[in-house]
Protein backbone atom coordinates (compact mmCIF):
# COMPACT_ATOMS: atom_id res chain seq x y z
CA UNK A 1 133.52 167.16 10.18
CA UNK A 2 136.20 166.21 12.35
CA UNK A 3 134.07 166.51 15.14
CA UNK A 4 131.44 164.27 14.13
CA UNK A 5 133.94 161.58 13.92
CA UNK A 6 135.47 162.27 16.85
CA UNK A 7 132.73 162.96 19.41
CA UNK A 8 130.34 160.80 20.96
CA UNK A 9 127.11 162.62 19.77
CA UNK A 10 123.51 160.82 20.48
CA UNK A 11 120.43 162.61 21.14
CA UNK A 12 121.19 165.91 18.81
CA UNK A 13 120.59 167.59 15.54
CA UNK A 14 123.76 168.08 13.39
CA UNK A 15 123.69 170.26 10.17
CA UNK A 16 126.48 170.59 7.62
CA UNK A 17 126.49 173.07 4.73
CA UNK A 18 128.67 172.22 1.49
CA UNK A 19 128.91 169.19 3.10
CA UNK A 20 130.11 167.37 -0.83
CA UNK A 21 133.49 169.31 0.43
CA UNK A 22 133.99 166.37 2.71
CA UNK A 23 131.85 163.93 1.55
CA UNK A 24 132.93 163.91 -2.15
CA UNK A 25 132.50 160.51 -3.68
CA UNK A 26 136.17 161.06 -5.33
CA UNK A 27 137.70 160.91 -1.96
CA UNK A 28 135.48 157.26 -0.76
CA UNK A 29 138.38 155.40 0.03
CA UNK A 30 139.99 158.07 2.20
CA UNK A 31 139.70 157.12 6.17
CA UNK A 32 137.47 160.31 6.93
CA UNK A 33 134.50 159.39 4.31
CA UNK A 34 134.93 155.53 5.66
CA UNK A 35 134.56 156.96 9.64
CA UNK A 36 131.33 159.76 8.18
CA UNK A 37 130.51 156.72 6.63
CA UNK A 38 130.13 154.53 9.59
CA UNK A 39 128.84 157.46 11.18
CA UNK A 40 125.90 157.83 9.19
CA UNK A 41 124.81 153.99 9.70
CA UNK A 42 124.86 154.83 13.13
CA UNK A 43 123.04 158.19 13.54
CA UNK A 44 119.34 156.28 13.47
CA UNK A 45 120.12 154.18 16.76
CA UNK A 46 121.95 157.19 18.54
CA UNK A 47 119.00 159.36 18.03
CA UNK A 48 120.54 161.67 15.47
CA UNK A 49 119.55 164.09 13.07
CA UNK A 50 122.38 164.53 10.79
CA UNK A 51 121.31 167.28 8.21
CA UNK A 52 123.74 167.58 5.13
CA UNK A 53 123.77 169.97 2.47
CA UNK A 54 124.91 170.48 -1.00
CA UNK A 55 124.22 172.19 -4.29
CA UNK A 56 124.60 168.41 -6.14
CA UNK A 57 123.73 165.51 -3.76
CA UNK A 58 125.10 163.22 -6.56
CA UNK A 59 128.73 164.69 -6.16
CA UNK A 60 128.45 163.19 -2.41
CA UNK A 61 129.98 159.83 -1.58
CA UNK A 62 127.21 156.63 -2.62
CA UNK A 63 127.12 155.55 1.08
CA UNK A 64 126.14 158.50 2.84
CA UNK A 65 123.93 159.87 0.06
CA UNK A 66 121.38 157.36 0.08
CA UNK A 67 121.12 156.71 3.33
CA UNK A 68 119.13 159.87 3.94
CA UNK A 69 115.78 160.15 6.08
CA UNK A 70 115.03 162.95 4.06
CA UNK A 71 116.35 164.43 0.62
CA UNK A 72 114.91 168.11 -0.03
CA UNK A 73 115.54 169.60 -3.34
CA UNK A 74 114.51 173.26 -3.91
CA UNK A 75 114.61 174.54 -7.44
CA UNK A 76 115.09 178.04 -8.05
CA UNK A 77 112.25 180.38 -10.39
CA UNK A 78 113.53 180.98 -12.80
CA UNK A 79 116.30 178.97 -13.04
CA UNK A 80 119.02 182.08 -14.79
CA UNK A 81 119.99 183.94 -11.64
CA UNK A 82 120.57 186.91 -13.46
CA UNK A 83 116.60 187.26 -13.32
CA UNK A 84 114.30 188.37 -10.07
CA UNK A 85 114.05 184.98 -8.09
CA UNK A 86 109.95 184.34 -7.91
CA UNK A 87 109.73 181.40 -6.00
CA UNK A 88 111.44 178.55 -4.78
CA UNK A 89 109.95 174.76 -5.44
CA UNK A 90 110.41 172.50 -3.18
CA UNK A 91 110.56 168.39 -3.44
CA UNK A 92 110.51 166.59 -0.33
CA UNK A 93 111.15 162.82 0.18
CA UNK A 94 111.33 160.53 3.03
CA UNK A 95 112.95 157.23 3.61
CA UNK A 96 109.80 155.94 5.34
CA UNK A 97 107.56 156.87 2.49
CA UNK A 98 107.56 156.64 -0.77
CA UNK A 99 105.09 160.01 -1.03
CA UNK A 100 106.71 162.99 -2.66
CA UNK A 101 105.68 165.86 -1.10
CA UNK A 102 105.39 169.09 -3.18
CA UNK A 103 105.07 172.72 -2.76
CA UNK A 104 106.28 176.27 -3.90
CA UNK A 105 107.11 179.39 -1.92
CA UNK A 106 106.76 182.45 -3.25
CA UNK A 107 106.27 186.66 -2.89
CA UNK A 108 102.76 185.39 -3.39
CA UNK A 109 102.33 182.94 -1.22
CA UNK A 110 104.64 184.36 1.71
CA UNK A 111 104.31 188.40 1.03
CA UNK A 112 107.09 188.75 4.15
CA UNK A 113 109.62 186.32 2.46
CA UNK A 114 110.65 188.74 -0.59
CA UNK A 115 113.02 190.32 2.15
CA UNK A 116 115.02 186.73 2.11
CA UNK A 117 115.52 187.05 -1.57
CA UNK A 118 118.25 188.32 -1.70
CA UNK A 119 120.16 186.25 0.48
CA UNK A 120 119.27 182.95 -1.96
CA UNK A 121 120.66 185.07 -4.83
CA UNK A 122 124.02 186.43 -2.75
CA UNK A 123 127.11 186.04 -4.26
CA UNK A 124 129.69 184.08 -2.67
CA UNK A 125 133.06 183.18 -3.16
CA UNK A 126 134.00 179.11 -3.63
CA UNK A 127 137.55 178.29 -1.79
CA UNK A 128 139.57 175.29 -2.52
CA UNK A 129 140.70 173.58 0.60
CA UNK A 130 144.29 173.04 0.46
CA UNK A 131 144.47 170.82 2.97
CA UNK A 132 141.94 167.95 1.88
């Protein structure tokens, strides 16, 4: 994230994954969520795309959060991932609209996507940062 703060970035697409590491709401008053923050009100008029991620949107800071273009929301089927995923549901908003958009994907719908299965079920280890 440092280098979103620190570099003069117009005319791109950024994504960052796990991004509530960063942008936690319990850290708002710390100088790096203040800068992302300013960031963020900024990223419309330098023509940016800034994608963020996270499992809970809610756990990321008020100011960023809803200042979103876009908030997608997939919901696993079924919802114990100890069972065969099914399908994934998606729920799509948009700033400019206030049209929910819809949909599910599934072995069904997309026969080729079974072979991504298994990376939404993966197991991966979660690392505290020592350092935040």
């Amino acid at each position: 994230m440092d280098q979103i703060r620190k570099t003069n970035l117009t005319n791109c697409y950024i994504m960052s994954d796990e991004s509530v590491e960063v942008l936690d709401a319990r850290r708002a008053m710390k100088q790096t969520i203040l800068e992302l923050t300013y960031f963020n009100r900024q990223a419309t008029k330098r023509n940016v795309d800034w994608h963020y991620d996270a499992v809970r949107h809610e756990d990321i800071d008020p100011r960023i959060r809803t200042n979103p273009h876009f908030r997608i929301t997939t919901i696993r089927v079924p919802r114990d991932p100890r069972q065969p995923l099914q399908a994934i549901r998606f729920k799509v908003e948009n700033r400019y609209s206030s049209n929910v958009q819809r949909f599910i994907i599934s072995n069904y719908s997309i026969p080729a996507l079974k072979d991504y299965y298994p990376i939404y079920n993966d197991i991966t280890p979660v690392y505290s940062s020592e350092n935040s």
